[in-house]
Protein backbone atom coordinates (compact mmCIF):
# COMPACT_ATOMS: atom_id res chain seq x y z
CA UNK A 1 179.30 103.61 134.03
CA UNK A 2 180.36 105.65 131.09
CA UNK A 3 182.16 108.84 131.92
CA UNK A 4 183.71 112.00 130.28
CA UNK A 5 185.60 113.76 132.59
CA UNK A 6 186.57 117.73 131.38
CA UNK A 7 189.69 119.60 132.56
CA UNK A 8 193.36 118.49 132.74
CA UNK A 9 194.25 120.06 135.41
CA UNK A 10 194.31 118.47 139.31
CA UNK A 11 190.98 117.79 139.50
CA UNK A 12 190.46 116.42 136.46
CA UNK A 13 193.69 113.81 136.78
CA UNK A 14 192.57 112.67 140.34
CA UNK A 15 188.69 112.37 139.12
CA UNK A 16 189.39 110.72 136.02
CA UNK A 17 192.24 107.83 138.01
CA UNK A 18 189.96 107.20 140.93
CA UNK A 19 186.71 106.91 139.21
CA UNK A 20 188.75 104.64 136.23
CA UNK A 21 190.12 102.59 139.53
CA UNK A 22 187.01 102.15 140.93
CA UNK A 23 186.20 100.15 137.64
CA UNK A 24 184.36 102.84 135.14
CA UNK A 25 184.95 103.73 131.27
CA UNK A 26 186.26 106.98 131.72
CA UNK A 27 187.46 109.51 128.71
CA UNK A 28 189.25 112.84 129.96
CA UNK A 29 189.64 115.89 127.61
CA UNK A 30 191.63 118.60 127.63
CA UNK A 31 191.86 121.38 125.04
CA UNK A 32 195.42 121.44 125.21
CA UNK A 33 197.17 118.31 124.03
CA UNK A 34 200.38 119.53 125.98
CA UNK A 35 198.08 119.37 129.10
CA UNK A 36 197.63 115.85 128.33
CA UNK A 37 201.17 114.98 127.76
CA UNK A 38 202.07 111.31 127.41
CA UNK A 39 198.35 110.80 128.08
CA UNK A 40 197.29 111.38 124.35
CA UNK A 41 199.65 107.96 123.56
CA UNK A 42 199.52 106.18 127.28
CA UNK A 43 196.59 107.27 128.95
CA UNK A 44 197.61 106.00 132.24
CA UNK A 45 197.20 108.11 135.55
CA UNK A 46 198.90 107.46 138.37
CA UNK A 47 197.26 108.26 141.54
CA UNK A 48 198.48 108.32 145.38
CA UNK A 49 194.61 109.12 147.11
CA UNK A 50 193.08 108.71 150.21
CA UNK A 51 192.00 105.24 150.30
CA UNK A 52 192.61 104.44 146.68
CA UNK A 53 195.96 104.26 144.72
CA UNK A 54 197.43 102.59 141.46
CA UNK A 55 197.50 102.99 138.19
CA UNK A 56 194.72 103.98 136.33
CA UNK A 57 194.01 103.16 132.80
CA UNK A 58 191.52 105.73 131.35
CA UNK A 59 189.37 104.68 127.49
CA UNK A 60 190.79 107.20 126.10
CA UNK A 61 192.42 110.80 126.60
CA UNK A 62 191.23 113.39 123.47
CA UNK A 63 191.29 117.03 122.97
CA UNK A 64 187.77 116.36 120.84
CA UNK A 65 185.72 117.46 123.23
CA UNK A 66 182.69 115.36 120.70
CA UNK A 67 184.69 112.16 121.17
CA UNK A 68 184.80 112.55 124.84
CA UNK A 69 181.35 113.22 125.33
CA UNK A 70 179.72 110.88 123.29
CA UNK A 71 177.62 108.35 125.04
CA UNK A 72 178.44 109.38 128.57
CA UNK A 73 175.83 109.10 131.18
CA UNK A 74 177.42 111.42 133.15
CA UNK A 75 179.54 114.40 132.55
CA UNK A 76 181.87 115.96 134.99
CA UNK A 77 183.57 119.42 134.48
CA UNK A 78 186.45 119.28 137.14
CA UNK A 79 187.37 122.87 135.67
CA UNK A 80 187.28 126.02 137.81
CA UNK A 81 184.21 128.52 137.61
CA UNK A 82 185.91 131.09 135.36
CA UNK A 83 185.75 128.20 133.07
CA UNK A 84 181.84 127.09 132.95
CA UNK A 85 180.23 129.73 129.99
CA UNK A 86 183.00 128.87 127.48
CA UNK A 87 182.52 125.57 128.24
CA UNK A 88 178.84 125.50 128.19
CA UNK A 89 179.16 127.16 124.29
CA UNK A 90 181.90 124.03 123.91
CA UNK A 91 179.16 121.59 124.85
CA UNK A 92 176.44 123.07 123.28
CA UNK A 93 176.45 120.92 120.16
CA UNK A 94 177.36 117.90 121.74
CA UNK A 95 175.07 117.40 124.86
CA UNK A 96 171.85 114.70 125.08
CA UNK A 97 168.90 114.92 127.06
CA UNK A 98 169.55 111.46 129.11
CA UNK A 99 172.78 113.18 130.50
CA UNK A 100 173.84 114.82 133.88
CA UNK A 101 176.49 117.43 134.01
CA UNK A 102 177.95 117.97 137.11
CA UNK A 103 180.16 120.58 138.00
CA UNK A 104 182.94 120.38 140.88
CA UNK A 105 182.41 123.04 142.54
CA UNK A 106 179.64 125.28 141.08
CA UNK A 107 179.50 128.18 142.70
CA UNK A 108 175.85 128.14 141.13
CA UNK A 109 177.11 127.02 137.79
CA UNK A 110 174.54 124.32 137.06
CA UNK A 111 172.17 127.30 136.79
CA UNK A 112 174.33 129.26 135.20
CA UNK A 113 175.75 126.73 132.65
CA UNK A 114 171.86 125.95 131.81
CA UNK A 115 170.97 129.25 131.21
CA UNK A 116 173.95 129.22 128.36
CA UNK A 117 173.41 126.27 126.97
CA UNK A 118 169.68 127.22 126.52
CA UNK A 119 170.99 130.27 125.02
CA UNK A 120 173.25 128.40 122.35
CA UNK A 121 170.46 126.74 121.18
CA UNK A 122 171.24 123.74 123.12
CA UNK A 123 169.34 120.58 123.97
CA UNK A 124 169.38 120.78 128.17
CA UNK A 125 170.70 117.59 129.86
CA UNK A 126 168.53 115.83 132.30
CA UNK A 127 169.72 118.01 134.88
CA UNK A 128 172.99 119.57 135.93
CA UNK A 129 174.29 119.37 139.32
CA UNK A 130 177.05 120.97 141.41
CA UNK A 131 179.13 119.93 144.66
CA UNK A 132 179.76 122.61 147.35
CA UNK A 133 183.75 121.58 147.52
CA UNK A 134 186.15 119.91 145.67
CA UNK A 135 185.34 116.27 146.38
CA UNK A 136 189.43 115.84 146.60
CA UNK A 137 191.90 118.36 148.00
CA UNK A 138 195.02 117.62 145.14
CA UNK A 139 197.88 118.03 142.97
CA UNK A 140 199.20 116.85 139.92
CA UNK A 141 203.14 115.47 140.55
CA UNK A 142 204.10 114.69 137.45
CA UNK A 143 202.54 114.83 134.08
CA UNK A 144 200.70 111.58 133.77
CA UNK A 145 200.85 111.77 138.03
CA UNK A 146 198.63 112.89 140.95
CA UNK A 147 198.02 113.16 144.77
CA UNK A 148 194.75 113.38 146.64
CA UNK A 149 196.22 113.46 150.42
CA UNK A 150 192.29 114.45 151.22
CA UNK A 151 189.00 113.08 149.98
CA UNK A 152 185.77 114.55 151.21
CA UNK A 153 183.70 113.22 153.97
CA UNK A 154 180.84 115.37 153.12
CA UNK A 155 180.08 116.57 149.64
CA UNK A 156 177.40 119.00 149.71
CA UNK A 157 175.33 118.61 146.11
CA UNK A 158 172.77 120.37 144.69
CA UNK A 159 170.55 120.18 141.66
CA UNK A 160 169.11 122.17 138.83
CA UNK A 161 166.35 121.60 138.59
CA UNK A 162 166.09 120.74 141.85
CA UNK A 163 163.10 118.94 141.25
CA UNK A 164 165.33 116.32 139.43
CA UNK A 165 167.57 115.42 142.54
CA UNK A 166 166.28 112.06 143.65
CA UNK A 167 167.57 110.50 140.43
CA UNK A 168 170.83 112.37 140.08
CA UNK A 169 171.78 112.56 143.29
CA UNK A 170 171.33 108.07 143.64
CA UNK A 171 173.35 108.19 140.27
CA UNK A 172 175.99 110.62 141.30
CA UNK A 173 176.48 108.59 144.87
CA UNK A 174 177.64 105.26 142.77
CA UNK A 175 180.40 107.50 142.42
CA UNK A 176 181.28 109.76 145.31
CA UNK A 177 179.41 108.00 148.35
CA UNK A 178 180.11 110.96 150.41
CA UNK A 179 177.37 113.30 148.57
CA UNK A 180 175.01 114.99 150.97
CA UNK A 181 172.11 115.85 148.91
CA UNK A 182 170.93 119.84 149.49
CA UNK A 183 167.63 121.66 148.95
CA UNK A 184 168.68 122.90 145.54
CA UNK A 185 171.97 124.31 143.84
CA UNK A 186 172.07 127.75 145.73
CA UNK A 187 172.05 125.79 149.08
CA UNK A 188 175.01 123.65 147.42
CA UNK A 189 176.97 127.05 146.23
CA UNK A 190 176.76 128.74 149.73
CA UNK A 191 178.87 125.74 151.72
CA UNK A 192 181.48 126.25 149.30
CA UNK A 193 184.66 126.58 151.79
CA UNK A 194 187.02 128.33 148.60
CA UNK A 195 185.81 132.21 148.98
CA UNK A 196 185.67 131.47 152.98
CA UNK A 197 189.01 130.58 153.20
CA UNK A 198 191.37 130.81 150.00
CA UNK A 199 190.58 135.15 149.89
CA UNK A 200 191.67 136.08 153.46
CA UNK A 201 194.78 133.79 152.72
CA UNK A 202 195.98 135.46 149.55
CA UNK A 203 195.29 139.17 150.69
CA UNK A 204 196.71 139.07 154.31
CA UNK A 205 199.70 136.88 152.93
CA UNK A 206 200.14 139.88 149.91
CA UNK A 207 203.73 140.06 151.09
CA UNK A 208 204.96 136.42 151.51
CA UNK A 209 203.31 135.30 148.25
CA UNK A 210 204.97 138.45 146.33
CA UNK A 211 208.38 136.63 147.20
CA UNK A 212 208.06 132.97 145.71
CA UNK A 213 206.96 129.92 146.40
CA UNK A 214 205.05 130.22 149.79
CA UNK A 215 202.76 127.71 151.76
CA UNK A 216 199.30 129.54 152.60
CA UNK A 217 197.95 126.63 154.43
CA UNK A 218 200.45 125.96 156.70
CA UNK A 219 202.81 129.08 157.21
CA UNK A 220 199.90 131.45 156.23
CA UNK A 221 197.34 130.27 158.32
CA UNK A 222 197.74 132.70 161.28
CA UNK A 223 195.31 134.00 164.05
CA UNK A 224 194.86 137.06 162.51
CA UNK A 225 194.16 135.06 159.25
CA UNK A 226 191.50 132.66 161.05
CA UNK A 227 189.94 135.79 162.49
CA UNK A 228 188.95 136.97 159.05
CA UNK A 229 188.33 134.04 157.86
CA UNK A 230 185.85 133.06 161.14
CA UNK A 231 184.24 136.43 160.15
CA UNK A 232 183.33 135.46 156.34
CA UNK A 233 182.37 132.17 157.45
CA UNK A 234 179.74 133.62 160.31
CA UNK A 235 178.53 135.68 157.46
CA UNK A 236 178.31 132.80 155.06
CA UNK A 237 176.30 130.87 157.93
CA UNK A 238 173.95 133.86 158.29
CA UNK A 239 172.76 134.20 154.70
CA UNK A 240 172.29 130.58 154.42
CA UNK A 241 169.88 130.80 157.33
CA UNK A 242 168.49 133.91 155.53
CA UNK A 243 167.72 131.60 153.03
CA UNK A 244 166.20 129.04 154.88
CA UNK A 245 168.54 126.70 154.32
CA UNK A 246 168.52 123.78 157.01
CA UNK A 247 172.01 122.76 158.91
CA UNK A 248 174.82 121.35 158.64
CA UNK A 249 176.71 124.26 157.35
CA UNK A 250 179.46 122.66 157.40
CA UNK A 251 181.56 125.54 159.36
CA UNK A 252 184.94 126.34 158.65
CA UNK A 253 185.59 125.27 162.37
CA UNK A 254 185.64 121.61 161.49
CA UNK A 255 188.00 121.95 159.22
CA UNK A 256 190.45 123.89 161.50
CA UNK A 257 189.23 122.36 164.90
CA UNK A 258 190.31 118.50 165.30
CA UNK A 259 187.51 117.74 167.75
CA UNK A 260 184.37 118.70 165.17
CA UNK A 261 186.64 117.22 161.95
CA UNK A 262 183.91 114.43 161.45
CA UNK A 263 181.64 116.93 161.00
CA UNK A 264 183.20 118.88 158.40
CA UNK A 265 183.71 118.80 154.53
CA UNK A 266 186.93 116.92 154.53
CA UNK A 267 186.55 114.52 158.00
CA UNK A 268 188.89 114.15 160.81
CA UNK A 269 192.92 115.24 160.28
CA UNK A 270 192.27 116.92 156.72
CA UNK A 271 194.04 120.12 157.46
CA UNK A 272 196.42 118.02 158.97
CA UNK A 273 196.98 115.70 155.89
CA UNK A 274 197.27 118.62 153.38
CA UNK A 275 199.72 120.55 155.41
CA UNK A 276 202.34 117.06 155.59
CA UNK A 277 202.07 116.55 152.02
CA UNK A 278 203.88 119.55 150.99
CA UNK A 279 201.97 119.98 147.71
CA UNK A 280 200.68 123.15 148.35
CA UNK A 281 204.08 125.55 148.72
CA UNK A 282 203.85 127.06 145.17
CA UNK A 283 203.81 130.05 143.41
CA UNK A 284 200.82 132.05 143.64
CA UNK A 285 199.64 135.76 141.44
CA UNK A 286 196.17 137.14 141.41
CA UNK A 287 195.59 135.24 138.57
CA UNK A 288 195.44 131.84 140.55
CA UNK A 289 191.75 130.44 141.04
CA UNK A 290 191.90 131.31 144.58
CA UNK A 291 191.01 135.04 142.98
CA UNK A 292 189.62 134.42 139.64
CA UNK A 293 187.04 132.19 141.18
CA UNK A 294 186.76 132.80 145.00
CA UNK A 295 186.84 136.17 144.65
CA UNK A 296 185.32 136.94 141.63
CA UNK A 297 182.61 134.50 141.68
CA UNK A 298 182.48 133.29 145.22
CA UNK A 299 182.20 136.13 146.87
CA UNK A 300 180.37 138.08 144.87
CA UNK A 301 177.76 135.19 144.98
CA UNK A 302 177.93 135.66 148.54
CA UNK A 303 177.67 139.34 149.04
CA UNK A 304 174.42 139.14 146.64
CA UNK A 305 173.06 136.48 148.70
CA UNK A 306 173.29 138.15 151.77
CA UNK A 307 171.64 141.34 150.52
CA UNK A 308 168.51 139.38 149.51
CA UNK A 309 168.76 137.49 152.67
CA UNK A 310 168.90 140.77 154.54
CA UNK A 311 171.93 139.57 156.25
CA UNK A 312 174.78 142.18 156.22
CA UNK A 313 178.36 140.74 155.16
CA UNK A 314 181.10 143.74 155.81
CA UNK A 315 183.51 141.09 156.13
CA UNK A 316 182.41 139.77 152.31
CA UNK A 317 182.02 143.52 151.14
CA UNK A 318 185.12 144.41 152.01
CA UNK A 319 187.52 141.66 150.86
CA UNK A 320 185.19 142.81 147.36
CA UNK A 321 186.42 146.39 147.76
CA UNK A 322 190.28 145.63 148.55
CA UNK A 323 190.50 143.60 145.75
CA UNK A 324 188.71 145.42 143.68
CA UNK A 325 191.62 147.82 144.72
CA UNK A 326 194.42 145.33 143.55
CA UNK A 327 192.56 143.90 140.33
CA UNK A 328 191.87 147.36 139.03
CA UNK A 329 188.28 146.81 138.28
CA UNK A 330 184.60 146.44 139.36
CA UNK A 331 183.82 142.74 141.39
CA UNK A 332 180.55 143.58 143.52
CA UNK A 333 177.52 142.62 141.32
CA UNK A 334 179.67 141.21 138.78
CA UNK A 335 180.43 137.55 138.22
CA UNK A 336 177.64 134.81 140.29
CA UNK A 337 175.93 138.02 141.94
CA UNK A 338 172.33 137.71 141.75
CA UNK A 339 171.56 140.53 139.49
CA UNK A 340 174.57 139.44 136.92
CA UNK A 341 172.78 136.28 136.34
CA UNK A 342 169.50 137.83 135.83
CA UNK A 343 167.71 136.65 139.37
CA UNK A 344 168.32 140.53 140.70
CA UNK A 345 164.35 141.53 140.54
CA UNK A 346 162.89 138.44 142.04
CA UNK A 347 162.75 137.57 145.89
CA UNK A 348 163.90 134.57 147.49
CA UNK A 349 160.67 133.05 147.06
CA UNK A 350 160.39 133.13 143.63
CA UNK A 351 164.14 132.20 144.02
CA UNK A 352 164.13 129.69 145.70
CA UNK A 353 160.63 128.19 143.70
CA UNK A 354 162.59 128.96 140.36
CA UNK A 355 165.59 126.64 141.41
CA UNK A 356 163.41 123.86 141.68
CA UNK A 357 161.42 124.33 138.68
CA UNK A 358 164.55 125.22 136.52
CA UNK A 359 163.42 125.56 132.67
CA UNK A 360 159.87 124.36 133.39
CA UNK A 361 158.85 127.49 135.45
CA UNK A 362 157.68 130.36 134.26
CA UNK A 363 160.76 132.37 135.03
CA UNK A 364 163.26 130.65 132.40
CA UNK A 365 162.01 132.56 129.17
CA UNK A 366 162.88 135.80 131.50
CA UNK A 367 166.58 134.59 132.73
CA UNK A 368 167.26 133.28 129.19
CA UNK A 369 166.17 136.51 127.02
């Protein structure tokens, strides 16, 4: 299969080596040629995964976003959230209507990435799609290196248009065989483990982070940590059931509790893996996508969600309001809230119908104005 893969960062490394391994024509771009390093001459990836390793030789590697694009069947943007509207505006010129765009994670950014590209002026892809998780927990180790010490077991994805999943989702699992398909790309956005766990982490480790390089996963993960972080999740669980989304939930217990592990996002001995492979002591600031993106998106997603589910999410509120505190500015009905994307005045019904209907219902000349 032909494949552009966007982002140089982690994600983008370990997607673009394992999917080149597993024998595709991959192209990776990057807007910064120093991000690319010795790729732009050699691009050869080196990657230590969970059940694959070697070296991976990628088509090409391009800061021409046009070059990497062109002819792929299927797009993948292994970029954070913060990144999706200026790379929708990127893409604009350059995407075709036989494509799928798939974003890893979304945090609702297949809807939100359509809604810009319809915007620009922009033909719409065949459908864009978004997992609930990273489908690898990893880190780069050297500039043309990687690890993935975790792969997920379960990888939640969801569709926009919804009514476009039976295709996408069969073409997505020739490449990640661990997809679970959801009801549609809200159901997808509200398993996403990042604003249940990575936001209690960062503000109840304030102090240890403010020093250096600090492990939050293994040092920072305390009882008092887990308590908050239980709390988010129950909320999480509760809005998704607002929702009328079915189970599995995928609980932040089975990542944390050995004996439900098979059950969870990453399978059996994931927190276990990540912690022995060292890769995550580092340096952390607010500016790290653990805030940016779990807290400014995430949760503010998830605090919107709630209130039209008519579930009530204190914990969720007020991890908005302390940060809000630290950051210095408004987060609560700002970034993937439900009134910041324009879905504010319409109930989950019309929601929920909308998501499945994407740019043929009704709705879309209202979103996109």
């Amino acid at each position: 299969m032909n494949i552009a893969i966007l982002g140089g960062s982690h994600g983008g490394f370990a997607t673009a080596a394992d999917l080149a391994l597993a024998g595709h024509s991959v192209r990776l771009w990057s807007r910064s040629r120093q991000t690319l390093g010795p790729l732009a001459a050699d691009p050869t990836i080196a990657l230590a995964a969970e059940g694959r390793g070697g070296k991976a030789r990628l088509a090409r590697a391009t800061t021409e976003l046009a070059e990497a694009v062109a002819g792929a069947e299927i797009v993948i943007a292994a970029l954070p959230a913060t990144s999706h509207d200026d790379l929708a505006k990127r893409l604009a010129p350059h995407v075709s209507e036989g494509q799928i765009i798939l974003l890893t994670p979304g945090t609702l950014g297949s809807y939100a990435m359509a809604r810009t590209l319809a915007r620009a002026g922009a033909a719409l892809p065949y459908a864009l799609a978004e997992t609930g998780t990273l489908p690898y927990l990893t880190r780069k180790t050297g500039p043309a290196a990687v690890s993935a010490p975790v792969r997920a077991a379960n990888l939640p994805l969801g569709v926009f248009p919804a009514s476009r999943s039976e295709r996408t989702v069969a073409r997505l699992a020739e490449l990640f065989p661990a997809v679970r398909p959801c009801v549609d790309a809200l159901d997808a956005a509200l398993t996403n483990a990042g604003p249940v766990m990575h936001p209690p982490l960062v503000l109840l480790n304030a102090g240890p982070i403010d020093g250096g390089r600090f492990d939050i996963h293994a040092a920072g993960t305390t009882p008092s940590v887990r308590r908050l972080i239980d709390v988010v999740d129950a909320e999480r669980v509760v809005t998704r059931q607002g929702w009328g989304y079915p189970a599995p939930h995928y609980e932040l217990a089975t990542y944390y509790d050995e004996a439900r592990g098979a059950h969870g996002l990453y399978g059996s001995g994931a927190r276990a893996k990540l912690v022995a492979s060292g890769l995550w002591s580092e340096t952390l600031t607010f500016e790290h996508r653990y805030v940016t993106e779990d807290v400014a998106l995430g949760l503010t997603l998830f605090e919107s969600a709630g209130r039209a589910a008519g579930a009530e999410t204190p914990g969720v509120s007020g991890l908005l309001l302390i940060f809000r505190a630290l950051l210095g500015r408004e987060l609560s009905g700002r970034g993937r809230a439900l009134e910041n994307l324009g879905l504010g005045d319409f109930s989950r019904r019309e929601i929920r119908a909308f998501l499945r209907e994407g740019w043929e219902s009704p709705m879309w000349a209202k979103v996109v104005r």
